[in-house]
C-alpha atoms as a PDB file:
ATOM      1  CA  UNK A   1     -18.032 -36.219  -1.889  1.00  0.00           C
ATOM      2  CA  UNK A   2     -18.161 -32.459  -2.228  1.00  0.00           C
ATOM      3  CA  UNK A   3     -18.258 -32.812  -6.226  1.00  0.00           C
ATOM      4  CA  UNK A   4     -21.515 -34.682  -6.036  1.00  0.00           C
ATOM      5  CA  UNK A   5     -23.110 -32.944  -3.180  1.00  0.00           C
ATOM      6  CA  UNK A   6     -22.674 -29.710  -5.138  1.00  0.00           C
ATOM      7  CA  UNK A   7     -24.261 -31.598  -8.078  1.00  0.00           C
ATOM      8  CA  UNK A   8     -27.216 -32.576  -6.402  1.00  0.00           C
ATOM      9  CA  UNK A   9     -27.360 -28.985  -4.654  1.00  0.00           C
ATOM     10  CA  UNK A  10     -27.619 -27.403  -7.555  1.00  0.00           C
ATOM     11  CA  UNK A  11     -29.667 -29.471  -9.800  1.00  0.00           C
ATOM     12  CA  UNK A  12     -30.324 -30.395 -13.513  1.00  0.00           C
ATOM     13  CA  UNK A  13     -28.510 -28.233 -16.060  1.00  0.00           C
ATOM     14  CA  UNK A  14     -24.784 -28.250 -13.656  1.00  0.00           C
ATOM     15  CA  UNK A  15     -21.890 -30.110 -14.486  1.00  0.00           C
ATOM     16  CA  UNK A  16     -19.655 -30.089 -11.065  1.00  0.00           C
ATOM     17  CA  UNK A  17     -15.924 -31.005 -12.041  1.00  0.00           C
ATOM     18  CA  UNK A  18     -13.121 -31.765 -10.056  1.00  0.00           C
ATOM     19  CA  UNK A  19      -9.686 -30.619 -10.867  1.00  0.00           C
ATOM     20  CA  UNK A  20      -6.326 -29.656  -9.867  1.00  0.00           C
ATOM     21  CA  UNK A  21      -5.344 -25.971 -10.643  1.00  0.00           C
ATOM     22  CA  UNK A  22      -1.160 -24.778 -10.808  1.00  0.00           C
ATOM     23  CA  UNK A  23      -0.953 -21.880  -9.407  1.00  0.00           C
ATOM     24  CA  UNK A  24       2.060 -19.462  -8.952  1.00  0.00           C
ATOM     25  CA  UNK A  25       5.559 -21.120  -7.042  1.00  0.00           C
ATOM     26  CA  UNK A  26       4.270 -24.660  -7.578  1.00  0.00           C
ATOM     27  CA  UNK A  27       1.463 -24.307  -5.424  1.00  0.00           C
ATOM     28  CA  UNK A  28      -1.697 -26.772  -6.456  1.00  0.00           C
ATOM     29  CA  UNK A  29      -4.916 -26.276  -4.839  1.00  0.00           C
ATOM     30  CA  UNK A  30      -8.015 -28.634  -4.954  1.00  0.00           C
ATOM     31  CA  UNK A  31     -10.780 -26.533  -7.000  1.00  0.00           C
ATOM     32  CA  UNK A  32     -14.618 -27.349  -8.053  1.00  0.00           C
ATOM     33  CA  UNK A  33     -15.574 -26.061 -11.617  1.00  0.00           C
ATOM     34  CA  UNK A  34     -18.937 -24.914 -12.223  1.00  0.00           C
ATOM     35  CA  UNK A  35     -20.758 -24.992 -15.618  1.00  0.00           C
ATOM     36  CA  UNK A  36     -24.275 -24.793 -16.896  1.00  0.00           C
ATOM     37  CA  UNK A  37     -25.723 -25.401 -20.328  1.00  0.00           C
ATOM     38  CA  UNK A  38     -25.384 -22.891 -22.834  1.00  0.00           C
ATOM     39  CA  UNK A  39     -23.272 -20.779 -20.571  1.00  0.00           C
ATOM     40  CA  UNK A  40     -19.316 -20.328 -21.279  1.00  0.00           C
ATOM     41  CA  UNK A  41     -18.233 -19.168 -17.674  1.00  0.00           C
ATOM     42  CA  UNK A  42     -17.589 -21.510 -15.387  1.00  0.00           C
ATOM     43  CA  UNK A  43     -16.535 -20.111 -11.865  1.00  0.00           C
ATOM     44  CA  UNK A  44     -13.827 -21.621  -9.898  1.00  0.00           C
ATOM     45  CA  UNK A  45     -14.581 -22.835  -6.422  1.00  0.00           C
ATOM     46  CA  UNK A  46     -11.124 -23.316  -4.547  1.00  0.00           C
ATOM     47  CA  UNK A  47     -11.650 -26.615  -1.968  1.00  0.00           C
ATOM     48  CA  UNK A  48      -8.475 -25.578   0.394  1.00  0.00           C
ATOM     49  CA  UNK A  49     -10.188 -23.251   2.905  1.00  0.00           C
ATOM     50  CA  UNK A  50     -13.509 -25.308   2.784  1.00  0.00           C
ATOM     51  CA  UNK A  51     -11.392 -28.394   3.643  1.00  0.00           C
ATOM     52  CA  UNK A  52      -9.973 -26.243   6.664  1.00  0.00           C
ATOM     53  CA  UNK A  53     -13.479 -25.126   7.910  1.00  0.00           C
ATOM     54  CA  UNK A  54     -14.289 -29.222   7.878  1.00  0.00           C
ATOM     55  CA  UNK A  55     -11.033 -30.332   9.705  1.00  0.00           C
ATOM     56  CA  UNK A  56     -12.178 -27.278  12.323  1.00  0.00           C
ATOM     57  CA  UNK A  57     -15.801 -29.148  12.567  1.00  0.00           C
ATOM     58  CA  UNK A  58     -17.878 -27.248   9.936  1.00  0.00           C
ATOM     59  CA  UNK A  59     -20.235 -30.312   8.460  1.00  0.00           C
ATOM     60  CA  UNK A  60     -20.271 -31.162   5.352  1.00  0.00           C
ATOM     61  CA  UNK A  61     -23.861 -29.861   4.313  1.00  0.00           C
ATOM     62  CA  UNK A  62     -23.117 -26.305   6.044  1.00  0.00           C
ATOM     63  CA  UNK A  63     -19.676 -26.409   3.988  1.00  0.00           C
ATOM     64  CA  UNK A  64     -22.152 -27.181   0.797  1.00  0.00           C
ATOM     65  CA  UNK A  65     -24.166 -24.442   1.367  1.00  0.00           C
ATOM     66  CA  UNK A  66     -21.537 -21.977   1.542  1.00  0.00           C
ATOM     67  CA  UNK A  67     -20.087 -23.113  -1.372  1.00  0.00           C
ATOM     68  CA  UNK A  68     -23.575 -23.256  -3.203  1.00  0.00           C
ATOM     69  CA  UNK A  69     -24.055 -19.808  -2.046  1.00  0.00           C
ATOM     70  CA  UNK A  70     -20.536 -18.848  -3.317  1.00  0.00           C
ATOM     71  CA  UNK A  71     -21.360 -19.724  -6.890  1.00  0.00           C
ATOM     72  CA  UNK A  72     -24.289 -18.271  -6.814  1.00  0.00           C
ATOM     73  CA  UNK A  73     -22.968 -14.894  -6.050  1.00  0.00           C
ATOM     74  CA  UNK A  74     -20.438 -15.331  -9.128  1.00  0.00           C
ATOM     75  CA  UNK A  75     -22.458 -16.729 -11.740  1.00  0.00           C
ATOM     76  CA  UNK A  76     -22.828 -15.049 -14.967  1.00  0.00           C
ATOM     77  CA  UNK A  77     -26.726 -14.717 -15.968  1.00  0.00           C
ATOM     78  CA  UNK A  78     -26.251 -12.681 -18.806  1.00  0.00           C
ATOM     79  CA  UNK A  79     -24.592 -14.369 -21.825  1.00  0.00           C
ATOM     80  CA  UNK A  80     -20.799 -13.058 -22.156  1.00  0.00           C
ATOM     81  CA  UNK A  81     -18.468 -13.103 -25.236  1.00  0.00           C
ATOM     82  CA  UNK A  82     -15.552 -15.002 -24.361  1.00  0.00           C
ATOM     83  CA  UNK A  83     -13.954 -15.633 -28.192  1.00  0.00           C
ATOM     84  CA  UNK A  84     -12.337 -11.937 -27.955  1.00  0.00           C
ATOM     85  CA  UNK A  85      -8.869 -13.424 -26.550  1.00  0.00           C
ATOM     86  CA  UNK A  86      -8.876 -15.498 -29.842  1.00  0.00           C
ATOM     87  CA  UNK A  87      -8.758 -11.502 -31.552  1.00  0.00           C
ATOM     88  CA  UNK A  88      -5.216 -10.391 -30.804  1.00  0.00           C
ATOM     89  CA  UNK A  89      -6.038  -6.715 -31.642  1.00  0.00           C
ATOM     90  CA  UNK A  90      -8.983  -6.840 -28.592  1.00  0.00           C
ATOM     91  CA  UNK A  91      -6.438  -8.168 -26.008  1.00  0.00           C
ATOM     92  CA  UNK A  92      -2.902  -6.317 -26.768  1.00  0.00           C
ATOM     93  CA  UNK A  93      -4.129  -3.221 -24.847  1.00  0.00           C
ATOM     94  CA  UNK A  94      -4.449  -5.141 -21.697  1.00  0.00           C
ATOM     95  CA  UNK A  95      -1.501  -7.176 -22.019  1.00  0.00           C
ATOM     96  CA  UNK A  96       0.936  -6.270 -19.346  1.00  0.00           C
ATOM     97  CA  UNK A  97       4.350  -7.936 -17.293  1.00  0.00           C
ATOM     98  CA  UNK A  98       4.841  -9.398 -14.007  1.00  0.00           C
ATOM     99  CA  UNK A  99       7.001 -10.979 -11.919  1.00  0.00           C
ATOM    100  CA  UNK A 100       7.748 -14.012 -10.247  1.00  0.00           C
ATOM    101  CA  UNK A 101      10.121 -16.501  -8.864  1.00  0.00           C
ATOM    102  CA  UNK A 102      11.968 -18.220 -11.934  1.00  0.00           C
ATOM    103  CA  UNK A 103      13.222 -21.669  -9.714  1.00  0.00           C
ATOM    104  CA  UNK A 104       9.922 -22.204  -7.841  1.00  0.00           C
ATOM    105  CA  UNK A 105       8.106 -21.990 -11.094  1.00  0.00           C
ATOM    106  CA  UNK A 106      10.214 -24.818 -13.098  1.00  0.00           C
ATOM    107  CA  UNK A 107       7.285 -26.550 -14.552  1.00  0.00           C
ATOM    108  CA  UNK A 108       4.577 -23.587 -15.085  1.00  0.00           C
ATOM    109  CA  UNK A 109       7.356 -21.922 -17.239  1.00  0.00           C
ATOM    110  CA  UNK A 110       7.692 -24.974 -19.712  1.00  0.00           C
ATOM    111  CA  UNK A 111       4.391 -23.840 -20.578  1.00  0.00           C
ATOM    112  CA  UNK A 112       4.768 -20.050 -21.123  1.00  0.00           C
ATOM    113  CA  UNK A 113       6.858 -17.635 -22.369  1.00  0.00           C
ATOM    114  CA  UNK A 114       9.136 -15.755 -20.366  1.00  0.00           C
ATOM    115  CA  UNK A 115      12.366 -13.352 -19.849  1.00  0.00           C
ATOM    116  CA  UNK A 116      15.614 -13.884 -16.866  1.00  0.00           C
ATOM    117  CA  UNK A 117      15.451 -11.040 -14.591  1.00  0.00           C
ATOM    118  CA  UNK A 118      17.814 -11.545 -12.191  1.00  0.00           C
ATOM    119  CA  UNK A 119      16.824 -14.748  -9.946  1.00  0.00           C
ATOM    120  CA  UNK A 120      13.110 -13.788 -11.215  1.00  0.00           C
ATOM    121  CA  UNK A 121      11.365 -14.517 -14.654  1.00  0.00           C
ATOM    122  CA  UNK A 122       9.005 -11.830 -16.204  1.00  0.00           C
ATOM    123  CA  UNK A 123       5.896 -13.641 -17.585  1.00  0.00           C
ATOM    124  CA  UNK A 124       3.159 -11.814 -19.269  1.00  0.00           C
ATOM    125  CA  UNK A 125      -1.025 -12.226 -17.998  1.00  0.00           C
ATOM    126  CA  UNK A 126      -3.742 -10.529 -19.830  1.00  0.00           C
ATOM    127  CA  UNK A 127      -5.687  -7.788 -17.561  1.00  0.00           C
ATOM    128  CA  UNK A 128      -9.179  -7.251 -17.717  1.00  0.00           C
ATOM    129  CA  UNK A 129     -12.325  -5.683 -16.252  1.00  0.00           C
ATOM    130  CA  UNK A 130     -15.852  -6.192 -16.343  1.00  0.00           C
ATOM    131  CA  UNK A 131     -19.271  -4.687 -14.604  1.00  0.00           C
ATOM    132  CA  UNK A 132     -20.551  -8.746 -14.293  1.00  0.00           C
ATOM    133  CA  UNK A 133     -16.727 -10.592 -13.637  1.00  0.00           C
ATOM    134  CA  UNK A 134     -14.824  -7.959 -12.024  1.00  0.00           C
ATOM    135  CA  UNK A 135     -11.491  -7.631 -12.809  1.00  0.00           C
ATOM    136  CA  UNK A 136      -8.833 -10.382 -13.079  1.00  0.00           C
ATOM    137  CA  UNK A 137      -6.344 -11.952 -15.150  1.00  0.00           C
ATOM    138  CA  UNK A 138      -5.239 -14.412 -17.604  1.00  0.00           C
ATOM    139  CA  UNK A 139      -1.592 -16.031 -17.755  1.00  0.00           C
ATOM    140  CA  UNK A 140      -0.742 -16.012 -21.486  1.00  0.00           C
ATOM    141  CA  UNK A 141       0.995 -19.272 -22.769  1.00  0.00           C
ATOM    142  CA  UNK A 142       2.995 -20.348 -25.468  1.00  0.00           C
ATOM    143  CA  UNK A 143      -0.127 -21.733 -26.993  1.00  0.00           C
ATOM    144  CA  UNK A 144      -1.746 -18.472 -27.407  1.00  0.00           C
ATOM    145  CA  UNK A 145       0.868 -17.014 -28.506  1.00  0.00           C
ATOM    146  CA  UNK A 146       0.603 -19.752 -31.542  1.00  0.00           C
ATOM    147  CA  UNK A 147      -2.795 -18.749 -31.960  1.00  0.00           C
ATOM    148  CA  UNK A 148      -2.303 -15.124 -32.060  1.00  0.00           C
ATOM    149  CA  UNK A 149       0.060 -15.578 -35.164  1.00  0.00           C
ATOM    150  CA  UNK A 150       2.190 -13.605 -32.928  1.00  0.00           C
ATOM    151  CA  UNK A 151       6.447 -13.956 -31.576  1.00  0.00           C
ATOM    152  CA  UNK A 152       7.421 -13.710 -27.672  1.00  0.00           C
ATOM    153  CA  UNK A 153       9.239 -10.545 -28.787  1.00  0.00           C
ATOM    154  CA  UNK A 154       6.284  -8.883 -29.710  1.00  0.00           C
ATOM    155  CA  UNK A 155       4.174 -10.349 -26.591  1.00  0.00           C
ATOM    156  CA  UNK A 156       7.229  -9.056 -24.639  1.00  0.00           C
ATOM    157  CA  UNK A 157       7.592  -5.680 -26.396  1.00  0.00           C
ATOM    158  CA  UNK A 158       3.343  -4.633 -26.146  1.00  0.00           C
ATOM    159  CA  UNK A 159       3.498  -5.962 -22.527  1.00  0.00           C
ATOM    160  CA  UNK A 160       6.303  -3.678 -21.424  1.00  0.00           C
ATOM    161  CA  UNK A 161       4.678  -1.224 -23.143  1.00  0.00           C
ATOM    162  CA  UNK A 162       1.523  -1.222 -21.390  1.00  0.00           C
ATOM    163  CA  UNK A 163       2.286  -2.325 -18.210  1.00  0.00           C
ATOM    164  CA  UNK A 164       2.881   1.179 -16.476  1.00  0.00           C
ATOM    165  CA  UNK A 165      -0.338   2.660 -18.151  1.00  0.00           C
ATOM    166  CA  UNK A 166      -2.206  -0.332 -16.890  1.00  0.00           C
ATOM    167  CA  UNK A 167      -0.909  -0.914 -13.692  1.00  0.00           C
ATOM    168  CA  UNK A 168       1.048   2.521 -12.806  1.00  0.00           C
ATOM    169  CA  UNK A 169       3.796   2.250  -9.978  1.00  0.00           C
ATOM    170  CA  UNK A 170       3.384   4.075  -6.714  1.00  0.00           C
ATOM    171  CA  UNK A 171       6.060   4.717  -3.914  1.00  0.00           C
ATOM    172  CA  UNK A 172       5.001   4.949  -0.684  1.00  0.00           C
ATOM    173  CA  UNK A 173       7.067   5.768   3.201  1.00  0.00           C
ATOM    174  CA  UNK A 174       6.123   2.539   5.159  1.00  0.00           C
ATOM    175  CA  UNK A 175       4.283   4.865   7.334  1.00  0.00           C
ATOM    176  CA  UNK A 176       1.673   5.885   4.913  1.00  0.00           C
ATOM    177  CA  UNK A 177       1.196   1.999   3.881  1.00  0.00           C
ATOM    178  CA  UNK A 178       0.788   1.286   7.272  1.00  0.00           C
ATOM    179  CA  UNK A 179      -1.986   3.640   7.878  1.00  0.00           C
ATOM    180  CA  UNK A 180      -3.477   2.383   4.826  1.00  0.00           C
ATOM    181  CA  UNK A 181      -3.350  -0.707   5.470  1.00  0.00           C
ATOM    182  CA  UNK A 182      -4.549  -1.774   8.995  1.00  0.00           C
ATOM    183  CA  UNK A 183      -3.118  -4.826  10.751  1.00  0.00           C
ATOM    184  CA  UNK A 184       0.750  -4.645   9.043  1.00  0.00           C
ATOM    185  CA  UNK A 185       2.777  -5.048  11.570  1.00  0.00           C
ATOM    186  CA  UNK A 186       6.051  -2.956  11.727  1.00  0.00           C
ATOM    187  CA  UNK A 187       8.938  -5.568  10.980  1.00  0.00           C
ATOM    188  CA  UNK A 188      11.031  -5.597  13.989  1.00  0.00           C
ATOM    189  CA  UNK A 189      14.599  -6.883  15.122  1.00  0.00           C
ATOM    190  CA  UNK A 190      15.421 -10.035  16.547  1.00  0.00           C
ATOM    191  CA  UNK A 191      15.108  -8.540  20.157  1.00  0.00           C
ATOM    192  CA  UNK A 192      11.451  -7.179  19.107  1.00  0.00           C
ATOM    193  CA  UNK A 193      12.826  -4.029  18.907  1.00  0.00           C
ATOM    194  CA  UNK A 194      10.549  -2.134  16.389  1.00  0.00           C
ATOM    195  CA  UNK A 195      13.518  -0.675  13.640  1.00  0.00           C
ATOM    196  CA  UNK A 196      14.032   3.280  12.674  1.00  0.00           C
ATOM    197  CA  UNK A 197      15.292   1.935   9.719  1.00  0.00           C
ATOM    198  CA  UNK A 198      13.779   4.182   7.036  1.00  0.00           C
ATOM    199  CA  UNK A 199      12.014   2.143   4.558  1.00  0.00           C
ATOM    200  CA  UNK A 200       9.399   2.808   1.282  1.00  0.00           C
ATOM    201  CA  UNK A 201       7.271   0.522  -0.555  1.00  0.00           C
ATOM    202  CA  UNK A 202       6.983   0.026  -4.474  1.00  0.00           C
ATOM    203  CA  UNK A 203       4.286  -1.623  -5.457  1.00  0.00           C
ATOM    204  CA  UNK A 204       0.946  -0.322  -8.275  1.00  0.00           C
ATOM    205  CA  UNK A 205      -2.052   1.482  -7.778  1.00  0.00           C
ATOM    206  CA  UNK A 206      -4.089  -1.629  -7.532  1.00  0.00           C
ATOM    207  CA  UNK A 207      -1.343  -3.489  -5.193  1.00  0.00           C
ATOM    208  CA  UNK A 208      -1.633  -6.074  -7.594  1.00  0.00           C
ATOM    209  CA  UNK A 209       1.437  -7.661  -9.309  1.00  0.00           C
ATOM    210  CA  UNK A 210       3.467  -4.419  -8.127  1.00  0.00           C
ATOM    211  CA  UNK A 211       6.922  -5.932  -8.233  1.00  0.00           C
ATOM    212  CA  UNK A 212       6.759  -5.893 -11.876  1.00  0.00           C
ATOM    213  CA  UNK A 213       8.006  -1.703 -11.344  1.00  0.00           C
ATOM    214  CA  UNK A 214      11.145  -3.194 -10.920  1.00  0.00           C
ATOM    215  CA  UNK A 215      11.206  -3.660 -14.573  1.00  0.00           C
ATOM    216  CA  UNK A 216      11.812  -0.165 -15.348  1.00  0.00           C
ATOM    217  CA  UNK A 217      14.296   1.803 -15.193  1.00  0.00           C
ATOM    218  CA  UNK A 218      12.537   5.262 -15.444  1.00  0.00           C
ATOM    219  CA  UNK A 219      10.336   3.945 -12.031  1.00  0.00           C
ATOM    220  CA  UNK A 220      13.906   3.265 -10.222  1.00  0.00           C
ATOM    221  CA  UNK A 221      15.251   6.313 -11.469  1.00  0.00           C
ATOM    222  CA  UNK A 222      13.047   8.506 -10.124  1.00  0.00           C
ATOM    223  CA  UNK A 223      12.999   6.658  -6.473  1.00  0.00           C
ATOM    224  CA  UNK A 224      16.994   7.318  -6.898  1.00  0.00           C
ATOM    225  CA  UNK A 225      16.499  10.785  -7.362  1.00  0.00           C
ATOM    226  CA  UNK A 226      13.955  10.909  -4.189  1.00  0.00           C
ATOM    227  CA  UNK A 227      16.162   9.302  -1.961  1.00  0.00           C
ATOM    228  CA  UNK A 228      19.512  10.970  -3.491  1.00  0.00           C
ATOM    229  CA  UNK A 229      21.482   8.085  -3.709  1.00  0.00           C
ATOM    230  CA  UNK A 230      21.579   4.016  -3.869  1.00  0.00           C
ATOM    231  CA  UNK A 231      19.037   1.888  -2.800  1.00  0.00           C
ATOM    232  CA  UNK A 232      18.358  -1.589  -1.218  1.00  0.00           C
ATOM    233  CA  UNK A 233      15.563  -3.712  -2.947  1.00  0.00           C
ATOM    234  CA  UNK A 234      13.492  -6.243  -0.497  1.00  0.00           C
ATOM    235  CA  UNK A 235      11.496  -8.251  -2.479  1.00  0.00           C
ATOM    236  CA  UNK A 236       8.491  -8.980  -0.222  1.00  0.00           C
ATOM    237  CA  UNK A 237       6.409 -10.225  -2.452  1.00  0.00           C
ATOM    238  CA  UNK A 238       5.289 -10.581  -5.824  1.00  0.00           C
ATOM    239  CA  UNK A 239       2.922  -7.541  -4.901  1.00  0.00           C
ATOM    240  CA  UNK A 240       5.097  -5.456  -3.407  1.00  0.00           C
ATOM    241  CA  UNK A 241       8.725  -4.479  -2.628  1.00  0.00           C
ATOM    242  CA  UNK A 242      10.494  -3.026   0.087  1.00  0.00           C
ATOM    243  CA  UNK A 243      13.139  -0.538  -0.464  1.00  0.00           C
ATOM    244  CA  UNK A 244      15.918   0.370   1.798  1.00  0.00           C
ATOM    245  CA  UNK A 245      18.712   3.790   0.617  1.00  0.00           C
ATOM    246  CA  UNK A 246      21.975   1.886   1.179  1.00  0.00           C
ATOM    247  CA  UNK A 247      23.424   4.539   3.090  1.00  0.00           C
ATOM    248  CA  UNK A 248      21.931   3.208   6.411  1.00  0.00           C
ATOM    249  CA  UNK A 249      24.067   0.699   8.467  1.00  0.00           C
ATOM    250  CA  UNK A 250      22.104  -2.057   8.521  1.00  0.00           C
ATOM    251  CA  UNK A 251      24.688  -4.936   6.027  1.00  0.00           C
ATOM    252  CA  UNK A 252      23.483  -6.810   3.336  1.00  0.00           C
ATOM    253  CA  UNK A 253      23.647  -9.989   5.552  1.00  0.00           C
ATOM    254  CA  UNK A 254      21.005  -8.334   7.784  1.00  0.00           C
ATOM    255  CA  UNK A 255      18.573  -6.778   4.962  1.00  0.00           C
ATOM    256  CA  UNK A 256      18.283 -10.830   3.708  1.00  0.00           C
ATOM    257  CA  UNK A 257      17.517 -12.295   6.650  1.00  0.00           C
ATOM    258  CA  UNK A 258      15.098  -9.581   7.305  1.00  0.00           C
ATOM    259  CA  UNK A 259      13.601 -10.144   3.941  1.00  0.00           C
ATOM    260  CA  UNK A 260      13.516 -14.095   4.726  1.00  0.00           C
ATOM    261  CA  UNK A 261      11.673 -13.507   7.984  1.00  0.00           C
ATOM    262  CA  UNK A 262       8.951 -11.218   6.278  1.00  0.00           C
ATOM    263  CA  UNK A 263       8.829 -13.908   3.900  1.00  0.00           C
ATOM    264  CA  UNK A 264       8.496 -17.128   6.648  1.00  0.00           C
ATOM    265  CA  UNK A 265       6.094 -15.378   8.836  1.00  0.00           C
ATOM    266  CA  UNK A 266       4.062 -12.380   6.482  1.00  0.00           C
ATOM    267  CA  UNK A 267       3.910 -13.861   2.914  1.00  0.00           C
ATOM    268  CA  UNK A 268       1.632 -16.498   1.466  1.00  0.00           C
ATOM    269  CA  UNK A 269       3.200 -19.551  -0.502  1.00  0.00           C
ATOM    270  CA  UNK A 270       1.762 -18.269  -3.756  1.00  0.00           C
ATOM    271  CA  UNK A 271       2.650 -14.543  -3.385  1.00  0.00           C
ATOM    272  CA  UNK A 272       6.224 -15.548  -2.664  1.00  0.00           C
ATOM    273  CA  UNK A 273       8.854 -13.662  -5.016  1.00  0.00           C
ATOM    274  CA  UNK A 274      12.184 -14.085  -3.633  1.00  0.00           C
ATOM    275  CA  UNK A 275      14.988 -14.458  -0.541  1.00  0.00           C
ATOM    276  CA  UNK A 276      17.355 -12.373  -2.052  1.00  0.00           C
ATOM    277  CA  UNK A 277      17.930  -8.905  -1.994  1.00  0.00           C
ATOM    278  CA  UNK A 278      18.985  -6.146  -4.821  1.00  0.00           C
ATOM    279  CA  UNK A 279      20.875  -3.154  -4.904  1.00  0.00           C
ATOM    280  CA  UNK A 280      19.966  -0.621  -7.656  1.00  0.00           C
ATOM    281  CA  UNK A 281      23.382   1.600  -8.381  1.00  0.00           C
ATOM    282  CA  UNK A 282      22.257   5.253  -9.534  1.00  0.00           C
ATOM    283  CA  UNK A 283      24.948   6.478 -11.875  1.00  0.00           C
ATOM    284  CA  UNK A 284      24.977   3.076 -13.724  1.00  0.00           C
ATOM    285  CA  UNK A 285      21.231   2.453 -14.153  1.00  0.00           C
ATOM    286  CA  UNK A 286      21.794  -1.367 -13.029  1.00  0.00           C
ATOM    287  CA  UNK A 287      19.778  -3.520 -10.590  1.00  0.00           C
ATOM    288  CA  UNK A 288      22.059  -6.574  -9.685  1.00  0.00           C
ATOM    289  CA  UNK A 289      21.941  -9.567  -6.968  1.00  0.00           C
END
């Protein structure tokens, strides 16, 4: 019904399509695709939140509207290049890693390359920026890989290259995020009880893919040195982890279940990373489960 509302809406010239769209930890939302002749951008409208609005008594010619109004805001009017990602010289510079959960991710990863980091599995997306798009980012597959001419162990070997130049790590007291970031709750106890617990955040200038710090061992290094000594790793999201020095008395046992209740009541299905928890050992240089 929406597909050919939007059709009629917007006229001659628009092909509305209907599709299904994977998106990270198995998650498949209902999306409308958007394309008009001679133009090789089509914008995504996601259905999911539209669908709410409708179930919550928005009718269905306000909910076309909005999402009329919606594409008009992101069309592209200008013509735009799009064969540079066939050029593999044009995209290795914005080629960079990230993270994210290897089980929940079964199928996606039959599709594109990847590396085992601990329960995780590093996957590589293509980063880019533009006055008329805005920034965003492209999963690379095995299939462009293929078409590139290229091997995963060079995809893997530019991506960790670039990924701290692209996307450099920042480590933040849980304070500071706080204040930065209005409306995060402090996590508390099981009694409410708001904990003293001292606790940082790693995450990227752009809070955007963040856990993918973990990767390196310089970034975990140098949080080491900072807190002189051990430290717990909460994986709170694929954004953004929480770390913990291991010389405070709160037991492994305790730091997971913390962890899992961030993740049950603070994290969106799709930004999910992980229920476990890491400890990264100084004098050995080794993250580990």
């Amino acid at each position: 019904m929406a597909q050919t509302q939007m059709k009629e809406k917007l006229g001659e010239g628009v092909q509305v399509q209907l599709h299904q769209i994977l998106k990270n930890n198995s998650v498949v939302l209902d999306a409308l695709s958007v394309s008009e002749e001679g133009s090789a951008i089509a914008p995504t409208i996601y259905l999911n939140d539209f669908y709410r609005k409708y179930q919550e008594g928005t009718s269905v010619p306000e909910i076309v509207d909005q999402m009329a109004a919606l594409y008009r805001k992101s069309r592209v009017t200008e013509p735009f290049d799009t064969t540079f990602y066939a050029d593999f010289a044009k995209v290795k510079p914005r080629l960079a890693c990230r993270l994210i959960n290897r089980e929940k991710n079964r199928e996606l990863l039959k599709l594109v390359p990847y590396r085992v980091f601990l329960d995780l599995a590093v996957v590589v997306y293509y980063y880019f920026e533009d006055d008329r798009l805005g920034t965003g980012t492209i999963l690379v597959h095995g299939s462009h890989c293929r078409n590139w001419g290229i091997t995963e162990e060079e995809l893997f070997a530019c991506a960790r290259e670039n990924t701290l130049h692209i996307q450099p790590e920042e480590f933040l007291s849980m304070r500071s995020v706080l204040e930065k970031f209005q409306g995060i709750r402090e996590v508390k106890t099981e009694d409410g009880a708001e904990t003293s617990l001292p606790m940082y955040v790693l995450t990227n200038k752009s809070n955007y893919f963040g856990a993918a710090s973990l990767l390196f061992d310089s970034v975990l290094q140098d949080i080491a040195a900072k807190l002189e000594g051990d430290f717990w790793v909460l994986p709170s999201s694929i954004h953004e982890c929480i770390i913990v020095p291991s010389e405070f008395t709160m037991s492994k046992e305790e730091l997971q279940e913390m962890v899992r209740e961030i993740n049950r009541s603070e994290v969106a299905q799709e930004d999910f990373l992980s229920d476990e928890i890491y400890l990264y050992r100084r004098e050995v240089h080794k993250l580990s489960m």
